[in-house]
N, C-alpha and C. Protein backbone atom coordinates (compact mmCIF):
# COMPACT_ATOMS: atom_id res chain seq x y z
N UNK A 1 86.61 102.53 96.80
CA UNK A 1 87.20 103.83 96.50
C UNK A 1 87.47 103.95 95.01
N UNK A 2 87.57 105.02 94.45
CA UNK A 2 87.38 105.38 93.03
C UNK A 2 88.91 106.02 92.86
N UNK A 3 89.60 105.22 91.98
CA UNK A 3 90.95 105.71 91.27
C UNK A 3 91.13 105.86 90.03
N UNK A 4 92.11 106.22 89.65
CA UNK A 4 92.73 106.50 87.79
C UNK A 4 94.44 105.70 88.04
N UNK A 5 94.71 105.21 87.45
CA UNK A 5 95.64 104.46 87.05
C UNK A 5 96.31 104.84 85.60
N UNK A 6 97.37 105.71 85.54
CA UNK A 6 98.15 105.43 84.08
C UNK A 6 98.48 104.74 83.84
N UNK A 7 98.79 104.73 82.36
CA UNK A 7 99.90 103.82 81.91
C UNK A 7 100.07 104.19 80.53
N UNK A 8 101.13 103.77 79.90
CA UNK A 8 101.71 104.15 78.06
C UNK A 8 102.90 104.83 78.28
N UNK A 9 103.72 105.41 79.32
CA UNK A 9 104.72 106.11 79.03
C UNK A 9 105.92 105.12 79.04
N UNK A 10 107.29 106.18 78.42
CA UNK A 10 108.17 105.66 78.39
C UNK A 10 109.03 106.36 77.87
N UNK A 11 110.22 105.59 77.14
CA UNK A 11 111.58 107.12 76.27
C UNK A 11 111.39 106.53 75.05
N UNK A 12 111.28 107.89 74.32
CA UNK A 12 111.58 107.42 72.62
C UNK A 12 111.94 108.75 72.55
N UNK A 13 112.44 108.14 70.58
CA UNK A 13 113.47 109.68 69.95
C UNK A 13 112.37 110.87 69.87
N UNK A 14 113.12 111.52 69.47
CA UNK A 14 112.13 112.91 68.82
C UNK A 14 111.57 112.42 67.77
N UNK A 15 110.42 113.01 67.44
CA UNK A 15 109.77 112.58 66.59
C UNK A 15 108.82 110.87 66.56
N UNK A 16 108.92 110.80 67.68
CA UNK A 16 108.33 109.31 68.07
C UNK A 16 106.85 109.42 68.80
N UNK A 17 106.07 108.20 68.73
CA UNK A 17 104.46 108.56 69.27
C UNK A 17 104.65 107.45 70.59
N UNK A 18 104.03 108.13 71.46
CA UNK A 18 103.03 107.63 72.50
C UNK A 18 101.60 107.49 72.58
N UNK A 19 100.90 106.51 73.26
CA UNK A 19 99.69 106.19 73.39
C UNK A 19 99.47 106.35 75.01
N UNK A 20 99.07 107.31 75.90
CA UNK A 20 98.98 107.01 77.22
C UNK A 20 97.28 106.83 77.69
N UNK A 21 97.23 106.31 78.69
CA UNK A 21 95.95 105.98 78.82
C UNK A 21 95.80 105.70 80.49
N UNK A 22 94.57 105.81 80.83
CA UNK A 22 94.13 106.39 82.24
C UNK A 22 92.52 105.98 82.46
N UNK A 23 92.51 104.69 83.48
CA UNK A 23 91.63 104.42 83.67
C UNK A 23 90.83 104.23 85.04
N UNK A 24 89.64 104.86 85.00
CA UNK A 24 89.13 105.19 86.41
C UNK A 24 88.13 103.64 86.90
N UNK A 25 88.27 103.26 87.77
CA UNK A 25 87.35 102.29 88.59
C UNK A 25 87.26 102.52 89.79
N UNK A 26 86.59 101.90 90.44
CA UNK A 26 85.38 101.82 91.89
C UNK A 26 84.15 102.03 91.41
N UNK A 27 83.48 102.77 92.75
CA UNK A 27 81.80 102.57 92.74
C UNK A 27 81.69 104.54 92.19
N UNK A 28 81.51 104.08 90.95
CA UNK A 28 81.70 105.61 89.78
C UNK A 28 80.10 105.88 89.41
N UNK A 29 79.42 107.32 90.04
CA UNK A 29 78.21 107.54 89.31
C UNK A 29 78.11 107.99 88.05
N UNK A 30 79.43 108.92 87.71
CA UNK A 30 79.74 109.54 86.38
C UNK A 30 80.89 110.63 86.56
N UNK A 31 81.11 110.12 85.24
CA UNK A 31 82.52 110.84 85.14
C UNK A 31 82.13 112.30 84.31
N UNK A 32 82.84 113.36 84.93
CA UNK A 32 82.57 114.01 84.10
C UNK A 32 83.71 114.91 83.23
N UNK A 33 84.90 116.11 83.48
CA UNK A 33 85.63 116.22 82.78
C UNK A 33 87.11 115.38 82.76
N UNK A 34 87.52 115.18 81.89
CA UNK A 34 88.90 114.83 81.93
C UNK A 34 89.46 114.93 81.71
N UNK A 35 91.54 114.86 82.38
CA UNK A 35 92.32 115.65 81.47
C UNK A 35 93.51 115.43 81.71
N UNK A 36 94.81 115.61 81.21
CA UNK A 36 96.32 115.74 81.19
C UNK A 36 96.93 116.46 81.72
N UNK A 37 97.81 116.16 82.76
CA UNK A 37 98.86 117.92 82.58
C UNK A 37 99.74 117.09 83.09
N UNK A 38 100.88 117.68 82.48
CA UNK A 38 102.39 117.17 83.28
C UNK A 38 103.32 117.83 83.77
N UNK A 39 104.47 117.41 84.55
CA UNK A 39 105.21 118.31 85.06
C UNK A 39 106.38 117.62 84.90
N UNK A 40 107.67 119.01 84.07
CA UNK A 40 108.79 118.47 83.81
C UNK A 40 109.66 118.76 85.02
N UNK A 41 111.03 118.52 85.33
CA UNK A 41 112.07 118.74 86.49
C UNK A 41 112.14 120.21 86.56
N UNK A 42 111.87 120.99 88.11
CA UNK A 42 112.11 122.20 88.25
C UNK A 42 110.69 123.14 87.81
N UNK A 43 110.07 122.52 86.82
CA UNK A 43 108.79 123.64 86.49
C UNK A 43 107.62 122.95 86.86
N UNK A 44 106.28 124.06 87.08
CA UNK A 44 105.01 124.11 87.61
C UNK A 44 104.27 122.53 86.52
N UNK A 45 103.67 122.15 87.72
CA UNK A 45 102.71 121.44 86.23
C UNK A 45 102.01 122.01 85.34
N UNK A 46 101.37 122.09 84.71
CA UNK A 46 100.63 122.56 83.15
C UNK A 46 99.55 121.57 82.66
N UNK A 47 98.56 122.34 82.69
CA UNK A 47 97.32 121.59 81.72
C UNK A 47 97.61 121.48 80.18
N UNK A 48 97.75 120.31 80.10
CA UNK A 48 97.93 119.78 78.76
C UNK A 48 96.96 119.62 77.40
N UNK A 49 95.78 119.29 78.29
CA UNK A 49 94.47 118.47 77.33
C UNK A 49 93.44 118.42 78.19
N UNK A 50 92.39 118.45 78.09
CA UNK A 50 90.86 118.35 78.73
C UNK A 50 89.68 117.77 77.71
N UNK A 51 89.18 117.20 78.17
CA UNK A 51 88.05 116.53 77.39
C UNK A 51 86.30 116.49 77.89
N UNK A 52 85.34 117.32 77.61
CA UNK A 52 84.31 117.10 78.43
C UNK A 52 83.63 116.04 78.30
N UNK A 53 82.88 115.54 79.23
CA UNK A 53 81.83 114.17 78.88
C UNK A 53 81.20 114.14 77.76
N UNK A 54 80.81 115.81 76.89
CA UNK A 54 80.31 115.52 75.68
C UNK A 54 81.68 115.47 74.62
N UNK A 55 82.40 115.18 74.97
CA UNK A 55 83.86 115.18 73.58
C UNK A 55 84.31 116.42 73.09
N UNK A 56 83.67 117.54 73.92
CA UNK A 56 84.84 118.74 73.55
C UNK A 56 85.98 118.93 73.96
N UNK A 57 87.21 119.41 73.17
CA UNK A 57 88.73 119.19 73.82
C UNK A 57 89.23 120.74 73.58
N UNK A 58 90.17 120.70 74.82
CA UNK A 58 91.22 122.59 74.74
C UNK A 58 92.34 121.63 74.51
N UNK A 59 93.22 121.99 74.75
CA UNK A 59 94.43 122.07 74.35
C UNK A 59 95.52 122.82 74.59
N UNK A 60 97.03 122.85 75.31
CA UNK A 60 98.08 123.83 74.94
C UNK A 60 98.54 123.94 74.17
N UNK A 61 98.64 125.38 73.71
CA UNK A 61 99.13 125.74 72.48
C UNK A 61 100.21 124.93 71.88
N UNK A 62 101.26 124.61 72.63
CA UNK A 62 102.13 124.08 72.57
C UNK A 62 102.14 122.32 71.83
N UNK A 63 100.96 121.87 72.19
CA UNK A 63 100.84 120.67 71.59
C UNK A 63 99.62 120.22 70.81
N UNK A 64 99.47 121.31 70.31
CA UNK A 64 98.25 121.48 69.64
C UNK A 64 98.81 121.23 67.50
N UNK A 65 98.14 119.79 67.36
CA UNK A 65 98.17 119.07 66.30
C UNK A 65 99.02 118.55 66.07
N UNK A 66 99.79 117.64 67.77
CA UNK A 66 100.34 116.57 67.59
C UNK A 66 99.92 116.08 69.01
N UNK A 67 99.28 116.29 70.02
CA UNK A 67 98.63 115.25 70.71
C UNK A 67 96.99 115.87 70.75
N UNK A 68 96.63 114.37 70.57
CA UNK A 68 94.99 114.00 70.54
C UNK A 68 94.52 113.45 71.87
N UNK A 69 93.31 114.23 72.63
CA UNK A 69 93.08 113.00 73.45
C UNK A 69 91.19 113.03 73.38
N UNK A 70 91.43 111.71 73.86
CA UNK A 70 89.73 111.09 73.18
C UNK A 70 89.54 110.49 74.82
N UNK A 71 88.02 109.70 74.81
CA UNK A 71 88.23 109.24 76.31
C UNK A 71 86.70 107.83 75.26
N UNK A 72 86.65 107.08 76.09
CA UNK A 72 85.77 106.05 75.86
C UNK A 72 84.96 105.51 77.58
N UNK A 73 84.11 106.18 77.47
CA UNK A 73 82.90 106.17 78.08
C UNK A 73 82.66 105.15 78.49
N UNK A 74 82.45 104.05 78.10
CA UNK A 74 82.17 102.60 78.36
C UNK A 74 82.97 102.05 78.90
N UNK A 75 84.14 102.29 79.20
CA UNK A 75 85.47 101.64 79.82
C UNK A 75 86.02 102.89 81.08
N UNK A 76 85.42 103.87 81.25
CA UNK A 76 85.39 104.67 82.11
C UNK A 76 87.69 105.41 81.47
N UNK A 77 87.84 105.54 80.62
CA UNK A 77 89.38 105.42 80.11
C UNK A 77 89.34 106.59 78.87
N UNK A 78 90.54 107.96 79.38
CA UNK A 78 90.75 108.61 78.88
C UNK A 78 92.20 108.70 78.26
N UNK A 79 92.30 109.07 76.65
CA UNK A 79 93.80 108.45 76.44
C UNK A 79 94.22 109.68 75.90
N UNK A 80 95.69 109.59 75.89
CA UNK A 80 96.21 110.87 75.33
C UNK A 80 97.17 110.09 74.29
N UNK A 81 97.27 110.43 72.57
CA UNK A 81 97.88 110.02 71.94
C UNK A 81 99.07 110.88 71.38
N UNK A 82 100.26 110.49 71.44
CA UNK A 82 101.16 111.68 71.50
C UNK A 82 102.31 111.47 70.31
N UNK A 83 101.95 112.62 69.15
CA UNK A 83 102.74 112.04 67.94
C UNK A 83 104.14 113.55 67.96
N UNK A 84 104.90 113.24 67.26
CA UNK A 84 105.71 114.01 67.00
C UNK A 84 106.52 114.31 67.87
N UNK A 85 106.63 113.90 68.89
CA UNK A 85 107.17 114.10 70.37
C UNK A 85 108.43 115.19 70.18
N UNK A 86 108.50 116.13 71.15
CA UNK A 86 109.69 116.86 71.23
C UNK A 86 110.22 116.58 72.35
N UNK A 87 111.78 116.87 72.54
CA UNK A 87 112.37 116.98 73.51
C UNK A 87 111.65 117.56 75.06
N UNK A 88 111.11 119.03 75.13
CA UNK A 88 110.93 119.94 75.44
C UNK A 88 109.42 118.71 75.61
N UNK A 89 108.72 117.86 75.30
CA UNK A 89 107.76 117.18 76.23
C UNK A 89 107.77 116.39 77.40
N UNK A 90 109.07 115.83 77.45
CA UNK A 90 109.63 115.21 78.44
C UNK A 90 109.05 115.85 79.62
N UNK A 91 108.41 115.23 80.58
CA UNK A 91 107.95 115.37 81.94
C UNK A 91 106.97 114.55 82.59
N UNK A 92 106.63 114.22 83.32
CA UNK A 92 105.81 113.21 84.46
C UNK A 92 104.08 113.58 83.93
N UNK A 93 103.55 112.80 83.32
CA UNK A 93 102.10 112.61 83.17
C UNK A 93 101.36 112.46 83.69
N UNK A 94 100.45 113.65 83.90
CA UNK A 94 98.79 112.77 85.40
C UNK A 94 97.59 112.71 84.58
N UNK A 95 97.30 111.94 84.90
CA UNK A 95 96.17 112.04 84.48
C UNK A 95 95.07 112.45 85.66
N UNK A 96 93.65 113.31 85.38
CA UNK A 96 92.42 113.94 86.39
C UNK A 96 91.53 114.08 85.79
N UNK A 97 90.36 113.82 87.01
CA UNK A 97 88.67 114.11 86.48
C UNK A 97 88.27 113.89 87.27
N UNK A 98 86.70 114.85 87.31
CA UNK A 98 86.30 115.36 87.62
C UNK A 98 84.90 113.91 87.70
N UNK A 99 84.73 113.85 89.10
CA UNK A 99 83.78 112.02 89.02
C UNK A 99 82.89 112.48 90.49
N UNK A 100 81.66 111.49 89.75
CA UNK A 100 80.83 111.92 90.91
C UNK A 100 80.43 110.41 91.65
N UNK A 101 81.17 110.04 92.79
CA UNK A 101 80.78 108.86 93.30
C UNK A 101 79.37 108.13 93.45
N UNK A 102 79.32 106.68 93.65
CA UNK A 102 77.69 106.22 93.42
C UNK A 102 77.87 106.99 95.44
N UNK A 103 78.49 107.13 96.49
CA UNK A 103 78.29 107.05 97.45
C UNK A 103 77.89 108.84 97.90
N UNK A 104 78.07 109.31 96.84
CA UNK A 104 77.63 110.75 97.27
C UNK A 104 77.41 111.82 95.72
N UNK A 105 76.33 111.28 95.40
CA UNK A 105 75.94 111.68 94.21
C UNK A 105 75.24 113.23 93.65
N UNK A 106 75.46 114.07 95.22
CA UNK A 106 75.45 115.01 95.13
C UNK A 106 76.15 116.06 94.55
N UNK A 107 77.42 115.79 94.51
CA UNK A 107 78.76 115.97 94.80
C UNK A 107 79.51 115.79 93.74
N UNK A 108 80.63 116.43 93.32
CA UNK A 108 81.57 115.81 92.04
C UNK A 108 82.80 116.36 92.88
N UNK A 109 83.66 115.17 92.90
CA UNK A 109 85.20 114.97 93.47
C UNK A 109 86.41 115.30 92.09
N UNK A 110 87.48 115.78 92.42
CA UNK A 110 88.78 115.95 91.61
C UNK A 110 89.70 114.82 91.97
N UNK A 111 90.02 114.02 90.88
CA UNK A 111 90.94 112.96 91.46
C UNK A 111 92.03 112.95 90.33
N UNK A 112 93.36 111.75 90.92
CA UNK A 112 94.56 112.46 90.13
C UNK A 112 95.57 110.95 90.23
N UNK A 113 95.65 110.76 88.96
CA UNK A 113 96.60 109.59 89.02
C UNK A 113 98.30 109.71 89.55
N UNK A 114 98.47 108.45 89.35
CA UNK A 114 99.91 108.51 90.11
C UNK A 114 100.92 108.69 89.18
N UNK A 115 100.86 109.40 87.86
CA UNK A 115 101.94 109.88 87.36
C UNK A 115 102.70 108.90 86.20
N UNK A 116 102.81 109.11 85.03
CA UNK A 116 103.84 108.03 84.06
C UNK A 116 104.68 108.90 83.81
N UNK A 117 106.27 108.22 83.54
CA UNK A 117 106.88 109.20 83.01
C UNK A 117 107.08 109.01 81.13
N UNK A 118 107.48 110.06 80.99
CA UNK A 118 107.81 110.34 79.64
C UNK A 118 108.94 111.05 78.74
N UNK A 119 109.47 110.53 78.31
CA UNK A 119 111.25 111.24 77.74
C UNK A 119 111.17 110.99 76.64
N UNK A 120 111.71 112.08 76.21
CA UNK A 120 111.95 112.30 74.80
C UNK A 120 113.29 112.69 74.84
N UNK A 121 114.38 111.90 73.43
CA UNK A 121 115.44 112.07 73.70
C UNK A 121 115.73 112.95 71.94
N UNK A 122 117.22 113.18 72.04
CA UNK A 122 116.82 114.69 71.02
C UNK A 122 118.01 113.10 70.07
């Protein structure tokens, strides 16, 4: 079976960086988009970041030129690097993408990690 696994979160001050990172294994024919969104206490989740297999990235306005995310192909691992941190980022991290199993290669599946958290303290 084919999963994503986070990991990098944690609490730091305002103004502090994170490195989170999200890596997919099993029997993987290709990966194709990938992406961020998190959800803070009480509100909807939100797409954060997206990355296509060829390295184009969107972005929310909101965190646009202080988190970067890149993905490395060869390690099947998409990371989100998170500088300047605000308060107001604080919320539960997933990582998702969009993967087309070796067992049904017809096909491209949505899959969704189990969540890191992340706090930012003021």
């Amino acid at each position: 079976q084919v999963q994503l696994v986070e990991s990098g979160g944690g609490l730091v001050q305002a103004g502090g960086s994170l490195r989170l990172s999200c890596a997919a294994s099993g029997s993987i024919f290709s990966i194709n988009t990938m992406g961020w969104h998190r959800q803070a206490p009480g509100k909807q989740r939100e797409l954060v970041a997206i990355i296509t297999s060829g390295g184009n990235t969107n972005y929310v306005d909101s965190v646009k030129g202080r988190f970067t995310i890149s993905r490395d192909n060869a390690k099947n691992t998409v990371y989100l690097q998170m500088n300047s941190l605000k308060p107001e980022d604080t919320a539960v991290y997933y990582c998702n993408a969009r993967i087309t199993t070796a067992q049904a290669i017809s096909r491209m599946d949505t899959l969704w990690g189990q969540g890191t958290q992340v706090t930012v303290s003021s």
